[in-house]
Protein backbone atom coordinates (compact mmCIF):
# COMPACT_ATOMS: atom_id res chain seq x y z
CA UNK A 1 21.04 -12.87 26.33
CA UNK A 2 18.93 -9.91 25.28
CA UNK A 3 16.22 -10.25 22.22
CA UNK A 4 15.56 -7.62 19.88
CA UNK A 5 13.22 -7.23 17.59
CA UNK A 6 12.36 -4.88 15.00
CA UNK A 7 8.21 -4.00 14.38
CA UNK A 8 7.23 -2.18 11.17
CA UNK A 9 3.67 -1.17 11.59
CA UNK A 10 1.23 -0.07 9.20
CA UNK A 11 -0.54 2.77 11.50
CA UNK A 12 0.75 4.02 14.90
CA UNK A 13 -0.75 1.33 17.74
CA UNK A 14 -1.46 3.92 19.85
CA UNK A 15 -4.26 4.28 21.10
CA UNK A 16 -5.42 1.19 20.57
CA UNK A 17 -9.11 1.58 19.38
CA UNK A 18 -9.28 0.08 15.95
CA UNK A 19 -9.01 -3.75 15.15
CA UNK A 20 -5.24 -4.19 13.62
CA UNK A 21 -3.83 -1.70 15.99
CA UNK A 22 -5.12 -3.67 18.85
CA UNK A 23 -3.31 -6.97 17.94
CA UNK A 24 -0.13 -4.86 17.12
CA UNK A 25 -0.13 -2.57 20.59
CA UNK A 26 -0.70 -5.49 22.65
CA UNK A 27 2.15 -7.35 20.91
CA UNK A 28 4.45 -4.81 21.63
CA UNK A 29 3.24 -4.34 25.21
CA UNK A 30 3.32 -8.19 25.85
CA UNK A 31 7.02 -8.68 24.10
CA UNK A 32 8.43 -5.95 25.98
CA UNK A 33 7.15 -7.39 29.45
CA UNK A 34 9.11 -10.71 28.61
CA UNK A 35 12.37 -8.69 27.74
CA UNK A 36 12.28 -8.23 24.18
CA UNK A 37 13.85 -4.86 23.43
CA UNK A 38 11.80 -3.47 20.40
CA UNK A 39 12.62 -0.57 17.48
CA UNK A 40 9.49 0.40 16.62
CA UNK A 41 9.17 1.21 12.61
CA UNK A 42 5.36 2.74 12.00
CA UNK A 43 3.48 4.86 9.18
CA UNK A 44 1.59 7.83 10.29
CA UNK A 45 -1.32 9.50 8.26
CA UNK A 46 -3.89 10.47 10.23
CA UNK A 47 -2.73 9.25 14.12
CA UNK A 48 -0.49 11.61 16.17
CA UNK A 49 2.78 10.09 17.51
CA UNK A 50 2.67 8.74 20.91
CA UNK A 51 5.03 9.11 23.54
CA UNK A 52 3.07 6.10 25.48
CA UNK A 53 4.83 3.90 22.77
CA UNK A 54 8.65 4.76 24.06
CA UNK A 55 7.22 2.79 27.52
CA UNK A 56 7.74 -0.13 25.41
CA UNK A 57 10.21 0.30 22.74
CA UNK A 58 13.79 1.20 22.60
CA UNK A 59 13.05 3.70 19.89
CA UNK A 60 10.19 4.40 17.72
CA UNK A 61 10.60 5.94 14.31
CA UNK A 62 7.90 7.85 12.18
CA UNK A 63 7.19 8.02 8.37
CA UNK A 64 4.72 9.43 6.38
CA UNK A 65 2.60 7.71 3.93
CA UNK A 66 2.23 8.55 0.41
CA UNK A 67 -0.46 10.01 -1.11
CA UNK A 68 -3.02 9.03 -3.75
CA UNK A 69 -0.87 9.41 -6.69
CA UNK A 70 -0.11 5.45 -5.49
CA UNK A 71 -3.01 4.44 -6.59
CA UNK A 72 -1.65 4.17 -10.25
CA UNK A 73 1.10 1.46 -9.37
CA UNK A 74 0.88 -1.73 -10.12
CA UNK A 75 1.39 -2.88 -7.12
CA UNK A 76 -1.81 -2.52 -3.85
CA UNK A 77 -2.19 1.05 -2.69
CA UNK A 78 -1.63 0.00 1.12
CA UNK A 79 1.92 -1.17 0.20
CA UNK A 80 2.98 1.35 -2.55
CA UNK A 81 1.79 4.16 -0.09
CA UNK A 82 3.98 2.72 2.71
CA UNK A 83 7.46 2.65 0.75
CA UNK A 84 10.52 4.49 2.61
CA UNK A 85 14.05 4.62 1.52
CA UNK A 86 14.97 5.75 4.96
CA UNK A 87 12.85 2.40 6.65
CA UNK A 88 15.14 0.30 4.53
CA UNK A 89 18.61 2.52 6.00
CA UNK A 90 17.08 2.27 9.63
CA UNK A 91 16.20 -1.24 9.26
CA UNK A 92 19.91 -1.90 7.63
CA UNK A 93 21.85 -0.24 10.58
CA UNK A 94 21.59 -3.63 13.01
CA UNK A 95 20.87 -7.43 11.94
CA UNK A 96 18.07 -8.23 14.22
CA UNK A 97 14.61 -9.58 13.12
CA UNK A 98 12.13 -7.84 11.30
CA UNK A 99 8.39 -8.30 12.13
CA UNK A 100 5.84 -6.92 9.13
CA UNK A 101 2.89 -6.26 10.29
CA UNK A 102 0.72 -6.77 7.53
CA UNK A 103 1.88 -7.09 3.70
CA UNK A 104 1.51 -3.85 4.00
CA UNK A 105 4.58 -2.97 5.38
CA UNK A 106 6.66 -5.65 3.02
CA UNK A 107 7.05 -3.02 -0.06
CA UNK A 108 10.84 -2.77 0.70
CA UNK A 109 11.22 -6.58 0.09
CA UNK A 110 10.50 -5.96 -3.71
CA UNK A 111 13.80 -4.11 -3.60
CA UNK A 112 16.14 -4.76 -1.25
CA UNK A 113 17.60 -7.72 0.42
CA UNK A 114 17.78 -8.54 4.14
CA UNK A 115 21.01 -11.51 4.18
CA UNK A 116 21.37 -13.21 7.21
CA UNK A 117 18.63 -12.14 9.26
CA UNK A 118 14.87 -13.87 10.29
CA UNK A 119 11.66 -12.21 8.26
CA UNK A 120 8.71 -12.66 9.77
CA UNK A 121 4.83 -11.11 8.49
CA UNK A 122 1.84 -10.91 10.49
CA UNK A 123 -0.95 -11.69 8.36
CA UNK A 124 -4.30 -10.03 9.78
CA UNK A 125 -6.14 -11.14 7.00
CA UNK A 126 -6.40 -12.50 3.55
CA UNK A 127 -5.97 -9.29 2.31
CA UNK A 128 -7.98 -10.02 -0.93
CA UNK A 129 -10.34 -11.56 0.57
CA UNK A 130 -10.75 -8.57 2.74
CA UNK A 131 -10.93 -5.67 -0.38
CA UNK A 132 -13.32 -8.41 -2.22
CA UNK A 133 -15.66 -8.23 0.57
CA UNK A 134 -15.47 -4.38 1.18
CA UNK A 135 -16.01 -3.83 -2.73
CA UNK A 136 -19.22 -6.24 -1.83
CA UNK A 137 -20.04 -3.65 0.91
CA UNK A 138 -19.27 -0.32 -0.42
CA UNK A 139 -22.12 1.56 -2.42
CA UNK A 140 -20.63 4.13 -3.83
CA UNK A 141 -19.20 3.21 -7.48
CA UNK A 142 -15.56 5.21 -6.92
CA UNK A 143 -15.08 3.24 -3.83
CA UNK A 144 -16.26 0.23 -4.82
CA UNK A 145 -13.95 0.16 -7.77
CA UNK A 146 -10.82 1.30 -5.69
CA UNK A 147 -11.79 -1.71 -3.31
CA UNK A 148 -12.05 -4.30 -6.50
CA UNK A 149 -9.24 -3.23 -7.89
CA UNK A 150 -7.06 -2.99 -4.52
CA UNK A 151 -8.76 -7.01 -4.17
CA UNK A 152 -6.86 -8.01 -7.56
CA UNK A 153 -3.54 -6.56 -7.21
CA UNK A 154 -3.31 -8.00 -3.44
CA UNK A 155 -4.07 -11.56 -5.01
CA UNK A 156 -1.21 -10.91 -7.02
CA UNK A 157 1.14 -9.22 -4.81
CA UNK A 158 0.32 -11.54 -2.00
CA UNK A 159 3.10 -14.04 -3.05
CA UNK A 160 5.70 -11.90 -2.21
CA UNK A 161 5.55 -13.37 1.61
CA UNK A 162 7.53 -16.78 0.16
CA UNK A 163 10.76 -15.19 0.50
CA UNK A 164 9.87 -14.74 4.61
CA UNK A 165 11.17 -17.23 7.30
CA UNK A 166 7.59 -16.97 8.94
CA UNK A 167 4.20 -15.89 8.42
CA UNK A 168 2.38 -15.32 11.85
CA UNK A 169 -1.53 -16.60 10.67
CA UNK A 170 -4.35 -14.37 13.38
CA UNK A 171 -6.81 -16.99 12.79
CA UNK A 172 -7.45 -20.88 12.25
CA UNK A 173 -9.47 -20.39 8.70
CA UNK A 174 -6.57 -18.56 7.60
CA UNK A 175 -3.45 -20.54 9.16
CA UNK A 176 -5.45 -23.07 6.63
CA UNK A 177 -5.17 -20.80 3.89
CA UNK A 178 -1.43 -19.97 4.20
CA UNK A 179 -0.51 -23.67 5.34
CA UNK A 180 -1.98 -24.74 2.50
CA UNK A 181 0.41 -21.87 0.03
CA UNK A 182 3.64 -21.91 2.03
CA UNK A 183 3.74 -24.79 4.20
CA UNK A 184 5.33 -25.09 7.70
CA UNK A 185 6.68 -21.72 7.94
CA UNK A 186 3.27 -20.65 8.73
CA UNK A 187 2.98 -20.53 12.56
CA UNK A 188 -0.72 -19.83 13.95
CA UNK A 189 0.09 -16.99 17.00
CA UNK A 190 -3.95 -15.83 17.89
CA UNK A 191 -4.52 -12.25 18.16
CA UNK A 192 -3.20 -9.78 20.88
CA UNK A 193 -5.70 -8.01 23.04
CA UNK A 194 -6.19 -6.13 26.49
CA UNK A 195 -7.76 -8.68 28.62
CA UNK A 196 -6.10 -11.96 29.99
CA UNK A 197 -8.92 -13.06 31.84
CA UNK A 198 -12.73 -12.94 31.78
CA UNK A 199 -14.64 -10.58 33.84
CA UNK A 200 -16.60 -11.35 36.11
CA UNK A 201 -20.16 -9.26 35.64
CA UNK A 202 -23.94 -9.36 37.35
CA UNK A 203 -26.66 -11.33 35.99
CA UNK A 204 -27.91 -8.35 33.89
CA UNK A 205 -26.68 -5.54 32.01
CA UNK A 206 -28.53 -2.35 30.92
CA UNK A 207 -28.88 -2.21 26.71
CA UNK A 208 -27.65 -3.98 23.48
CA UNK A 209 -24.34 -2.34 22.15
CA UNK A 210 -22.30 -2.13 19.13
CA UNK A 211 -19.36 -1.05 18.43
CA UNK A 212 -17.03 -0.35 15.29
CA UNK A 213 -14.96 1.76 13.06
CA UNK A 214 -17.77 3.88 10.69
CA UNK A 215 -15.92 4.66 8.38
CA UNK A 216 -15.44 0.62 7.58
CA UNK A 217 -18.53 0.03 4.74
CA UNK A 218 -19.14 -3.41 6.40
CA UNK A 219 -19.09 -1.64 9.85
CA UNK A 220 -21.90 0.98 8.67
CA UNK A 221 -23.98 -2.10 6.88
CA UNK A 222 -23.99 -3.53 10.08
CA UNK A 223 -25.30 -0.70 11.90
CA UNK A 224 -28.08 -0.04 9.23
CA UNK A 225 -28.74 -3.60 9.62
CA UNK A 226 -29.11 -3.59 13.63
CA UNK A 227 -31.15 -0.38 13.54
CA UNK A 228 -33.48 -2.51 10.73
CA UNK A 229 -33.85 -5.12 13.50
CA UNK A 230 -34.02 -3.04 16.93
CA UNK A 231 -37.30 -0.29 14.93
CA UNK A 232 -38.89 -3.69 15.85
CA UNK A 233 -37.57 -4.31 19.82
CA UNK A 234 -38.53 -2.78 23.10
CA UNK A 235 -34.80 -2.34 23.87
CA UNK A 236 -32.36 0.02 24.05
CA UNK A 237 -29.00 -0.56 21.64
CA UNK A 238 -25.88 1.90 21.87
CA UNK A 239 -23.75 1.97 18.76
CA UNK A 240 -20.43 3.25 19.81
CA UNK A 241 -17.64 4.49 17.13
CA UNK A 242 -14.80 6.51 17.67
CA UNK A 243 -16.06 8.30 14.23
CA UNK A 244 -18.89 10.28 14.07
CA UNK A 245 -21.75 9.53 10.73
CA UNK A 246 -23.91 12.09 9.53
CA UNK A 247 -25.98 9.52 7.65
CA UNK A 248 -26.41 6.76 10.96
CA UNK A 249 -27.32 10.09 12.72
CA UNK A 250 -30.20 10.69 10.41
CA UNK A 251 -31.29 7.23 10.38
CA UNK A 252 -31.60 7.35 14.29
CA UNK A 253 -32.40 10.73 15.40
CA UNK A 254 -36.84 9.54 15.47
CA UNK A 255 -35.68 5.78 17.21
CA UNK A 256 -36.05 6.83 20.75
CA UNK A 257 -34.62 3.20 21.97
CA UNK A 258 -31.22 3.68 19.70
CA UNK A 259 -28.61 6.31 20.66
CA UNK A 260 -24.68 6.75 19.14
CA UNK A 261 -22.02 7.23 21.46
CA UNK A 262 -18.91 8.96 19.86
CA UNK A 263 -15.65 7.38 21.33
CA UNK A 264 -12.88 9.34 22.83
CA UNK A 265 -9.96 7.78 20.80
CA UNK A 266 -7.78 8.31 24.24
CA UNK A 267 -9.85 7.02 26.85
CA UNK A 268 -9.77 3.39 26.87
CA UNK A 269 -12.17 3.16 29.95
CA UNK A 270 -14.69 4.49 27.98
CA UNK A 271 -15.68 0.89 25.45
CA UNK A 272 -14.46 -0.84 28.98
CA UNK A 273 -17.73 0.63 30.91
CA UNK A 274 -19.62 0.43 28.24
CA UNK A 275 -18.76 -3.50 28.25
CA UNK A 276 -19.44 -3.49 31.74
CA UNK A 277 -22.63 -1.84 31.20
CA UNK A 278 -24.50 -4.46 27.83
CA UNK A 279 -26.45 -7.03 28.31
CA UNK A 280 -25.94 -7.81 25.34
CA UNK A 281 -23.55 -7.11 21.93
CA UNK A 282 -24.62 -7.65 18.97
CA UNK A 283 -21.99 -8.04 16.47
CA UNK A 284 -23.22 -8.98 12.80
CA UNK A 285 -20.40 -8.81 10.08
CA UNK A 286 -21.30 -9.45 6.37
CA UNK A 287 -17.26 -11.00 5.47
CA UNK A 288 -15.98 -14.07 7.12
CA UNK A 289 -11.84 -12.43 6.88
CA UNK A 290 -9.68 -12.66 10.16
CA UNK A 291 -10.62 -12.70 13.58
CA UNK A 292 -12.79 -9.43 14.85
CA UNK A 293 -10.95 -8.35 18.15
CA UNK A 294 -14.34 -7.07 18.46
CA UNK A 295 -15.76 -10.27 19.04
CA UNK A 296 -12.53 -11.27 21.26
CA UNK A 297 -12.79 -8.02 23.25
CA UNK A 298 -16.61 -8.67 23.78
CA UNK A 299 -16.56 -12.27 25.01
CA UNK A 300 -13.16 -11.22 27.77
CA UNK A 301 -14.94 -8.15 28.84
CA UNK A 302 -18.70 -8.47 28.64
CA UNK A 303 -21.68 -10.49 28.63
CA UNK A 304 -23.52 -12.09 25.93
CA UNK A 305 -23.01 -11.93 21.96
CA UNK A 306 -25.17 -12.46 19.29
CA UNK A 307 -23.56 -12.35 15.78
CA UNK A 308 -23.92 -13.31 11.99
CA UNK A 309 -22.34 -16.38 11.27
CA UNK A 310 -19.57 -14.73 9.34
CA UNK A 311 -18.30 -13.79 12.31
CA UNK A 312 -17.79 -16.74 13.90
CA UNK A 313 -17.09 -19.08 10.87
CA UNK A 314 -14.11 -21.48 11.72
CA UNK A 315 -12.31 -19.36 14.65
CA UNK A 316 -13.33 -21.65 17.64
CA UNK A 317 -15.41 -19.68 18.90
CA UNK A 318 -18.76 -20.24 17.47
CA UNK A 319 -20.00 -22.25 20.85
CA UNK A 320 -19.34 -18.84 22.72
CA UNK A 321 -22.22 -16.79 20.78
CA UNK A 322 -25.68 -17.19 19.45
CA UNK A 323 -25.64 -16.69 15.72
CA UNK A 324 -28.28 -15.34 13.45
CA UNK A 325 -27.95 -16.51 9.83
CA UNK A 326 -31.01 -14.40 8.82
CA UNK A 327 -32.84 -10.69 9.96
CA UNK A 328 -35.52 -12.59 12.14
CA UNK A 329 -33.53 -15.17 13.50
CA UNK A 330 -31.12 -12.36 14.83
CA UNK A 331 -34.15 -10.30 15.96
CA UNK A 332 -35.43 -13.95 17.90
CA UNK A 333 -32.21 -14.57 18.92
CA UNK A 334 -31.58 -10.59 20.75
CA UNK A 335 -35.62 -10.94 21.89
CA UNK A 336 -34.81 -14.35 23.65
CA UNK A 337 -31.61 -12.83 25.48
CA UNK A 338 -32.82 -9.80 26.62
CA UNK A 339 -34.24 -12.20 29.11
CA UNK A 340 -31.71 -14.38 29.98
CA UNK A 341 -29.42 -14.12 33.28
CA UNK A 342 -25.27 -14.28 32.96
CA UNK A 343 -24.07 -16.69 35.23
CA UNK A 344 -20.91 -18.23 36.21
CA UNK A 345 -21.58 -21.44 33.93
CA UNK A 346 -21.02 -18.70 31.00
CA UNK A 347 -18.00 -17.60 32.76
CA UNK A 348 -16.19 -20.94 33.01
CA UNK A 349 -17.30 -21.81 29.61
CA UNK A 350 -15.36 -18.88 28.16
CA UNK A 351 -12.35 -19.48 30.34
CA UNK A 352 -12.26 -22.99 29.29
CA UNK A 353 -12.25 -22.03 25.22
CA UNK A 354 -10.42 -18.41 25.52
CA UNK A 355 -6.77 -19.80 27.09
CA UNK A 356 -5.45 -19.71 23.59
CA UNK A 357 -5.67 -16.08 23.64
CA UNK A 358 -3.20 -15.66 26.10
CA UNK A 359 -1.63 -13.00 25.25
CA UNK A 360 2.24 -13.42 27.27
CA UNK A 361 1.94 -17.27 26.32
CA UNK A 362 1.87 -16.56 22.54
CA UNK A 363 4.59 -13.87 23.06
CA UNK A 364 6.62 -16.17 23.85
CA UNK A 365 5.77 -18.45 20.56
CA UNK A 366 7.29 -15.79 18.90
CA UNK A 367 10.30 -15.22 20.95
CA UNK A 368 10.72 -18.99 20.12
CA UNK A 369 11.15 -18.74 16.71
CA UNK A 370 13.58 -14.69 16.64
CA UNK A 371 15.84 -16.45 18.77
């Protein structure tokens, strides 16, 4: 008996270079390799369609987000922007399962009713949480208040997800959070990535790397951060972005040991030889929300990682990293490594914790419960 599935995604998954997009491409890719045939529902506002997407879905259908005149509902921005009348007709022609990525996809629940059919929302973070934090981040006033106020009306909107059958949680701190609002129909289903297995690298690598959207505030405090810490090391660190800054450019151009690599947002090789390449990555984050494929992609595909402890707070994976919980511990902490040698005991140690993130084994958790 054939499965199928419909995915409405908040951005187009392909390429793959930006944290959400990553969980939801490799979904897809991993469903469709265990049979599930996929209608692929996803908003498009500043990603070109994809024709590599029709490799794994039946059909894919486009729709363009709304503009800033959403920013005067009541309701969050990232859901009022992403309401379609014709989603809800496409979505209404079959009665298979829906999969939300995001409550940002879930406006069409506050107006129409799906009878008879399995509702499912992937949760990749506690949204609120999430604004809160960038609000924390941002400096500039406009911004900050667009990310407070964004923070509220989540928190309020956020109940909407009762009237699901499931809520996929990406991480254990927040399968605790939802378990503890909606009970058993919260499922935990870790996040999708590239890698299945660890890599196997040499003892050293070449330079200290980071890597992130820049156009993220918490992304760009980290950067300022890491070029505050490496004025003060004999080391080389790459920050890699598939978006260009003006202002990290100005901050760097006089550190002769720091360099920015821009990203080609359609060659994946490119963060994949840079992995191959750093000794070590150095990953602070300044908001303990979801699960940083980052971090995920870093541990499968390179050597060591140093981070902030908000980045490793209550996933599982804290043993896997040194952590820094202030400026000169990190600074010790990158010092101390530069020396170290990767060896197989690191290797086994992160295939021992990093089966859960197996990415055809919890594909098939969720075929479980669509069936």
């Amino acid at each position: 008996m054939s499965i199928n599935l419909h995915i409405v995604s908040f951005d187009v998954p392909f390429p793959p270079n930006y944290g959400g997009v990553i969980d939801v491409f490799y979904k897809i890719k991993a469903l469709h390799k265990l049979g599930v045939k996929i209608t692929l529902h996803t908003f498009n506002y500043r990603r070109e369609k994809s024709s590599e997407l029709n490799r794994y879905c039946e059909s894919v259908y486009y729709y363009k987000r709304g503009s800033f005149l959403n920013l005067f509902s009541r309701k969050p921005f990232v859901v009022q922007s992403r309401r379609s009348e014709q989603l809800i007709k496409n979505l209404k022609k079959d009665n298979y399962p829906i999969l939300f990525e995001g409550i940002h996809t879930t406006h069409l629940l506050t107006v129409t009713n799906f009878k008879n059919r399995k509702i499912l929302v992937r949760t990749h973070n506690i949204e609120h949480d999430y604004y809160s934090g960038l609000a924390k981040s941002e400096k500039k006033l406009y911004k900050k208040l667009f990310f407070f106020l964004e923070s509220k009306k989540l928190k309020r909107y956020e109940k909407l997800i009762h009237k699901v059958n499931y809520i996929l949680t990406i991480s254990p701190s927040e399968h605790q959070y939802f378990t503890k609002k909606y009970g058993n129909k919260c499922k935990y289903i870790p996040v999708f990535h590239k890698e299945n297995k660890v890599v196997e690298l040499s003892k050293k690598g070449e330079f200290a790397l980071y890597h992130g959207d820049l156009r993220v505030s918490d992304n760009t405090r980290a950067v300022e951060y890491l070029i505050d810490v490496f004025q003060e090391i004999n080391y080389p660190l790459v920050i890699a972005s598939s978006i260009s800054s003006i202002k990290i450019d100005n901050i760097i151009k006089n550190k002769l040991n720091i360099r920015f690599e821009l990203l080609d947002s359609h060659n994946e090789n490119q963060l994949e030889d840079l992995f191959r390449k750093t000794h070590i990555n150095v990953l602070p984050t300044f908001q303990a929300t979801g699960i940083k494929l980052k971090l995920i992609n870093a541990l499968f595909s390179s050597r060591f990682c140093i981070v902030t402890p908000e980045m490793v707070i209550s996933t599982g994976l804290e043993s896997l990293c040194e952590i820094g919980s202030s400026r000169e511990e990190f600074k010790n902490k990158v010092i101390a490594c530069i020396e170290k040698n990767y060896s197989y005991t690191e290797i086994e140690r992160k295939i021992k914790i990093l089966h859960n993130f197996n990415t055809l084994e919890n594909a098939k958790k969720i075929i479980d419960l669509i069936k």
